[in-house]
Protein backbone atom coordinates (compact mmCIF):
# COMPACT_ATOMS: atom_id res chain seq x y z
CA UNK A 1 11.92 227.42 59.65
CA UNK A 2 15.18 225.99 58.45
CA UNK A 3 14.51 226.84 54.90
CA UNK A 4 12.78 229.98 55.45
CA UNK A 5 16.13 232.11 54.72
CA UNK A 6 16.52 230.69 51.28
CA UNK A 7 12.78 231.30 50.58
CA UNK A 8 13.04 235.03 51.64
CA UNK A 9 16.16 235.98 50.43
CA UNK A 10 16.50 234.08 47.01
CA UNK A 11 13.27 232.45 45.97
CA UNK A 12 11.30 235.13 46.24
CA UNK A 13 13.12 238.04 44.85
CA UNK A 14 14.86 236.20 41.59
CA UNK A 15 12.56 237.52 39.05
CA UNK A 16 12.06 240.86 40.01
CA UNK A 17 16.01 241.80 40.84
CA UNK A 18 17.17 240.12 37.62
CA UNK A 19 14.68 242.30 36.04
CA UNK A 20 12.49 239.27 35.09
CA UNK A 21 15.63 237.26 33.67
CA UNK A 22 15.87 234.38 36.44
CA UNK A 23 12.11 233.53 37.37
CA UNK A 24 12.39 230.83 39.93
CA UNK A 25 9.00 227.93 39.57
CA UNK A 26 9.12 226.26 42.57
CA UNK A 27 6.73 224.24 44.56
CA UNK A 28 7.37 223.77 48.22
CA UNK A 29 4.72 221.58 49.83
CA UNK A 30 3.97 222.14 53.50
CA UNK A 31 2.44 219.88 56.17
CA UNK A 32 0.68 222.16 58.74
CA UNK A 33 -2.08 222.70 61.05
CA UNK A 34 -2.83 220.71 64.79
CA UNK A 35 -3.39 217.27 64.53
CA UNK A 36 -2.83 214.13 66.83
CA UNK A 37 -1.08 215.89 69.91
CA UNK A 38 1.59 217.19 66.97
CA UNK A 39 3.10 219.80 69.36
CA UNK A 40 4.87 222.76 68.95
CA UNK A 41 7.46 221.41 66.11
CA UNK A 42 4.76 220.10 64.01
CA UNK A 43 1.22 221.81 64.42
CA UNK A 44 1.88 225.12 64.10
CA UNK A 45 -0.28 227.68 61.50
CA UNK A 46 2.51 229.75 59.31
CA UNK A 47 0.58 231.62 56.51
CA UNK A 48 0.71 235.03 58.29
CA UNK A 49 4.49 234.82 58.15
CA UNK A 50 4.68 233.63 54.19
CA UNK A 51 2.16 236.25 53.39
CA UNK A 52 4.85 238.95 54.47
CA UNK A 53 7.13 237.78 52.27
CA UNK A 54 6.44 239.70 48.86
CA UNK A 55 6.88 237.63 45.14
CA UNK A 56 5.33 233.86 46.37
CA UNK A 57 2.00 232.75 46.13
CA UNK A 58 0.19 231.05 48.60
CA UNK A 59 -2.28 228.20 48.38
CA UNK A 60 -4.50 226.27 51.08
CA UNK A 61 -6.79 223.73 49.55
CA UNK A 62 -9.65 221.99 51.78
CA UNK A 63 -9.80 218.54 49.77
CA UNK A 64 -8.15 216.19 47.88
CA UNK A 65 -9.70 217.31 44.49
CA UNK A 66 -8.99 221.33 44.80
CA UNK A 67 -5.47 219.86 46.31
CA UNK A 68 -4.79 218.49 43.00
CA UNK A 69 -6.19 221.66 41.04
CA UNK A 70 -4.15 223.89 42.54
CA UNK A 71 -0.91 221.52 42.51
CA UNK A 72 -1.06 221.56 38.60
CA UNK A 73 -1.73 225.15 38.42
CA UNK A 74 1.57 225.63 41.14
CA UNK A 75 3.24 223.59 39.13
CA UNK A 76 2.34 225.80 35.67
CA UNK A 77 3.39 228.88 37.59
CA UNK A 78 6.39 230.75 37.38
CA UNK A 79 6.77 231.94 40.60
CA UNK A 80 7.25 230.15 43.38
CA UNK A 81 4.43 228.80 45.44
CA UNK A 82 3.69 227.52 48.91
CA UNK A 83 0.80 224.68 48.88
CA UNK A 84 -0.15 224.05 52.72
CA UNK A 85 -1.60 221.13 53.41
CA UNK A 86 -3.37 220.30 56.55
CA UNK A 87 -2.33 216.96 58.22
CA UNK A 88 -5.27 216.41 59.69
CA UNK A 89 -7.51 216.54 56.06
CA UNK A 90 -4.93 213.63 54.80
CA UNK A 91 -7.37 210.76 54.96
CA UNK A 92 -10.30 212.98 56.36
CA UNK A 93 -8.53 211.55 59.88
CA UNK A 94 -10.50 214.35 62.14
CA UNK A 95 -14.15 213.51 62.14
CA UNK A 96 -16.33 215.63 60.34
CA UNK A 97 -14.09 216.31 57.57
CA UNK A 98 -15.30 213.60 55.23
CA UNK A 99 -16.21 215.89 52.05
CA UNK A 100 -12.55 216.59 52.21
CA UNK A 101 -11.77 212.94 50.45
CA UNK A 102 -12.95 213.90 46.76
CA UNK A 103 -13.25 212.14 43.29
CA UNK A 104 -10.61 213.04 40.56
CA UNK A 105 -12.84 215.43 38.90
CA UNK A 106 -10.34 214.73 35.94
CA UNK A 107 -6.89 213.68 34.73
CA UNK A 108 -6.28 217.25 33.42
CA UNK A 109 -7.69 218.91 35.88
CA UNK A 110 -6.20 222.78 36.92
CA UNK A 111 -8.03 224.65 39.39
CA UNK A 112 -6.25 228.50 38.81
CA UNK A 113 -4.82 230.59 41.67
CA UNK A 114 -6.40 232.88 43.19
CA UNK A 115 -10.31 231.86 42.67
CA UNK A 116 -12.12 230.93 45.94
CA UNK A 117 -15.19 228.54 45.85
CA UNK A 118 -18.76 228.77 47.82
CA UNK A 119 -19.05 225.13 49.56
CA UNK A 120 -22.09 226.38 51.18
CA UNK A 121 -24.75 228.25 49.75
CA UNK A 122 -27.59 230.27 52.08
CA UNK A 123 -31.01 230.57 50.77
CA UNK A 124 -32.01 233.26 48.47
CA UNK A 125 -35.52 234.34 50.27
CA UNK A 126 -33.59 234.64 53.80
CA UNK A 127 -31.08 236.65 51.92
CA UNK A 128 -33.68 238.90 51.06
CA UNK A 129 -35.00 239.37 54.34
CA UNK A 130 -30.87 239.87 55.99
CA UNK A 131 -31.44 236.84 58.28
CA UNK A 132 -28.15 235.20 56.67
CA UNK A 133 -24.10 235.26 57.16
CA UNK A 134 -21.35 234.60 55.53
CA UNK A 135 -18.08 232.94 56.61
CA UNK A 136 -14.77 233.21 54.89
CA UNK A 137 -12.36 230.43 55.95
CA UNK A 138 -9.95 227.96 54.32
CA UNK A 139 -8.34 224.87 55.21
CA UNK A 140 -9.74 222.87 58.46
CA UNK A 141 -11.97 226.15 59.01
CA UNK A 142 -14.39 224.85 55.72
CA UNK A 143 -14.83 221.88 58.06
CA UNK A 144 -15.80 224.19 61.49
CA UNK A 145 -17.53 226.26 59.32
CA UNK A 146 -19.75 223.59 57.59
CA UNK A 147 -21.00 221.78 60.71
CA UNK A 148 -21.89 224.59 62.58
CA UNK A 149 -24.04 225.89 59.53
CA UNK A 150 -26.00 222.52 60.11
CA UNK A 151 -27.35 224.98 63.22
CA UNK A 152 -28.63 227.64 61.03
CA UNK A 153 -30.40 225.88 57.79
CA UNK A 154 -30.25 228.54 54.99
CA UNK A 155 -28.96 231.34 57.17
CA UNK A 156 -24.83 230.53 56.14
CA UNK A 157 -22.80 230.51 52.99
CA UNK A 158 -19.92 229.27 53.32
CA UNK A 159 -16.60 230.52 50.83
CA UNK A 160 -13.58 228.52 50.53
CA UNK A 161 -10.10 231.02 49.67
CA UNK A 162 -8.20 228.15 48.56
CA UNK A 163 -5.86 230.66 47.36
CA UNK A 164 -4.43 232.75 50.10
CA UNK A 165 -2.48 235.30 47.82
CA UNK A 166 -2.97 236.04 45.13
CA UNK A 167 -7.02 236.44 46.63
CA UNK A 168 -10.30 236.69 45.25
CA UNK A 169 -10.99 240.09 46.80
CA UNK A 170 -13.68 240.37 44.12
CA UNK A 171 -15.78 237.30 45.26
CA UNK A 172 -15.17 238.21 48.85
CA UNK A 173 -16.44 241.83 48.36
CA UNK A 174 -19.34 240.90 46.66
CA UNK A 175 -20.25 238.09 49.19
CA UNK A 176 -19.90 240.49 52.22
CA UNK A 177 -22.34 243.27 49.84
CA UNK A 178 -24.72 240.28 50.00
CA UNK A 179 -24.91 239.56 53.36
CA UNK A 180 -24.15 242.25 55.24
CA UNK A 181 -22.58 240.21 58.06
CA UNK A 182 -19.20 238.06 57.78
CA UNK A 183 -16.97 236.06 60.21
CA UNK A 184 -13.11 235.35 58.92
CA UNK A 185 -12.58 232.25 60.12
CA UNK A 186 -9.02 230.94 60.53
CA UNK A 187 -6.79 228.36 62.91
CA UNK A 188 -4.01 230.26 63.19
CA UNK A 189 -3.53 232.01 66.16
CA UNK A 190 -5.44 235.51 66.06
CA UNK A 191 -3.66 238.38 67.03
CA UNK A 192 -1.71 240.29 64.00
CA UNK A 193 -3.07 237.45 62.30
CA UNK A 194 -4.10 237.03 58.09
CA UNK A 195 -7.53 236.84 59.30
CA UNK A 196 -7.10 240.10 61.11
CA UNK A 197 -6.29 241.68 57.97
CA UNK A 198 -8.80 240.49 56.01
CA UNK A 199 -11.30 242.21 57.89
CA UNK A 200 -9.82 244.98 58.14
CA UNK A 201 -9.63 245.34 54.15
CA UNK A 202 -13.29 244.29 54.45
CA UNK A 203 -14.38 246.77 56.59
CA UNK A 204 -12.62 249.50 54.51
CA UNK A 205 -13.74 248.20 51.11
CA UNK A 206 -17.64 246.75 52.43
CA UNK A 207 -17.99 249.21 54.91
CA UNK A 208 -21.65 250.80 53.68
CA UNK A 209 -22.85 247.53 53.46
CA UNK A 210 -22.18 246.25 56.63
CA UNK A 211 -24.79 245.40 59.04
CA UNK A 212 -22.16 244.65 61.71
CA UNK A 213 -18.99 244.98 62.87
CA UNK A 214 -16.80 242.23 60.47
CA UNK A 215 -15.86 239.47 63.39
CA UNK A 216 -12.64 237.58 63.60
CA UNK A 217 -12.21 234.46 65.07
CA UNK A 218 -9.24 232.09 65.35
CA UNK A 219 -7.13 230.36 67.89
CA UNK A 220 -5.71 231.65 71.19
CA UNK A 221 -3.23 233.47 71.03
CA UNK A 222 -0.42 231.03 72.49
CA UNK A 223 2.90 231.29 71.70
CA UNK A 224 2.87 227.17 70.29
CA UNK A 225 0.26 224.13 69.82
CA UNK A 226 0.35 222.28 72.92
CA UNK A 227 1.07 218.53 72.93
CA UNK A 228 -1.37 217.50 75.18
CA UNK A 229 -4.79 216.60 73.41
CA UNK A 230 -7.13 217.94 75.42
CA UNK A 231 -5.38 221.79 75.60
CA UNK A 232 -4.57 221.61 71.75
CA UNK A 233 -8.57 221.78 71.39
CA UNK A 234 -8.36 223.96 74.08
CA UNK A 235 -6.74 226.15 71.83
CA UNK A 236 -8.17 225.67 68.76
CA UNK A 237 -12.06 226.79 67.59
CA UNK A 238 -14.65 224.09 66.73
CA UNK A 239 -17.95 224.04 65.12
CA UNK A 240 -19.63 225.05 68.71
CA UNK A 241 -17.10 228.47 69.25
CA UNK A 242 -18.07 229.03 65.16
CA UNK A 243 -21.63 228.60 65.94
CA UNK A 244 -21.76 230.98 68.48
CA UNK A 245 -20.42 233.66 66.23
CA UNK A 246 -22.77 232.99 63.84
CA UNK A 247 -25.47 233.38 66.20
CA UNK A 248 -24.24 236.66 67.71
CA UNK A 249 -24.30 238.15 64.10
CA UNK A 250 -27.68 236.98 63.50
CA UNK A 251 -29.14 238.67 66.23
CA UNK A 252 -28.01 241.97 64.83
């Protein structure tokens, strides 16, 4: 957090104490997330601490096309604006993350803030009937999220956030009014977590349309990413823990 003091105390509050005279655009790229044995110094999952901080945008694309999208529009902005950037969707290194290496969809191309995406669609007729779920995730979570829908064919949708703040509350809402059932899916660790929120502002907002309690699930709540491989997935869910919430909401 060595430049977390500037980013607080300056970036952020510019425009609004100079009364809109000194807006500060700024893009401040950020390699995050457990990868590779990264350890404590280098694998840790920050957006619940930048979404405290009040005048900066947040952004957490999934692939290398939405990446670029929401780069541009960053760049466009006049606020300041944290991209995170997962090191292990750099190359699609972890397995199962292939969809995240993407075709220039075009040289212009500006994906705005603040619109999330459906990379997973359930089937209409089993919507009907409420045998279907949906899971709102971001980042290495679209990935988790993804293969364990392969479990359940036509039962999941799947929505991207991209855009952590500002956030599509109005595609969220209406996907949860769909459904009925919803799992916030996130890697950071849990407790006081975003994903904690979220659900909470679901069930306020969804609340009569919920067939079941809105679950939550991210890491354990450690106080660091260990380096050793074997505890860092220890730590972290997978398509199988993802899978199983699914299936427990289901059954409702």
């Amino acid at each position: 957090y060595p430049g977390f003091n500037q980013l607080v105390t300056e970036l952020s509050k510019s425009c609004y104490l100079s009364n809109g005279k000194f807006p500060v655009g700024m893009v401040l790229r950020v390699p995050i997330g457990a990868y590779g044995g990264g350890g404590p110094y280098h694998s840790g999952s920050i957006e619940s601490t930048l979404l405290t901080v009040k005048g900066i945008k947040v952004v957490y694309p999934s692939n290398a096309a939405d990446m670029k999208g929401l780069l541009k529009a960053a760049y466009h902005d006049p606020n300041p604006v944290v991209m995170l950037e997962h090191k292990g969707l750099y190359w699609s290194k972890v397995p199962g993350t292939e969809d995240a290496k993407t075709i220039e969809p075009s040289k212009d191309y500006i994906l705005p803030l603040g619109k999330a995406n459906i990379v997973l669609a359930a089937e209409a007729e089993r919507t009907k009937k409420g045998e279907t779920v949906c899971v709102i995730t971001y980042g290495m979570g679209v990935y988790w999220a993804k293969t364990a829908a392969a479990n359940f064919p036509g039962q999941v949708e799947v929505l991207d956030l991209r855009t952590l703040y500002p956030l599509d509350e109005e595609q969220i809402y209406q996907l949860v009014k769909k459904h009925g059932k919803v799992l916030v899916l996130s890697e950071e660790q849990q407790n006081n977590s975003f994903a904690e929120a979220l659900a909470l502002r679901i069930s306020n907002q969804c609340y009569h349309f919920l067939d079941a309690r809105v679950e939550v699930l991210g890491s354990l709540n450690l106080p660091a990413v260990p380096i050793n491989l074997a505890l860092e997935a220890a730590m972290l869910p997978n398509a199988g823990s993802v899978a199983n919430r699914i299936a427990k909401l289901l059954a409702y």
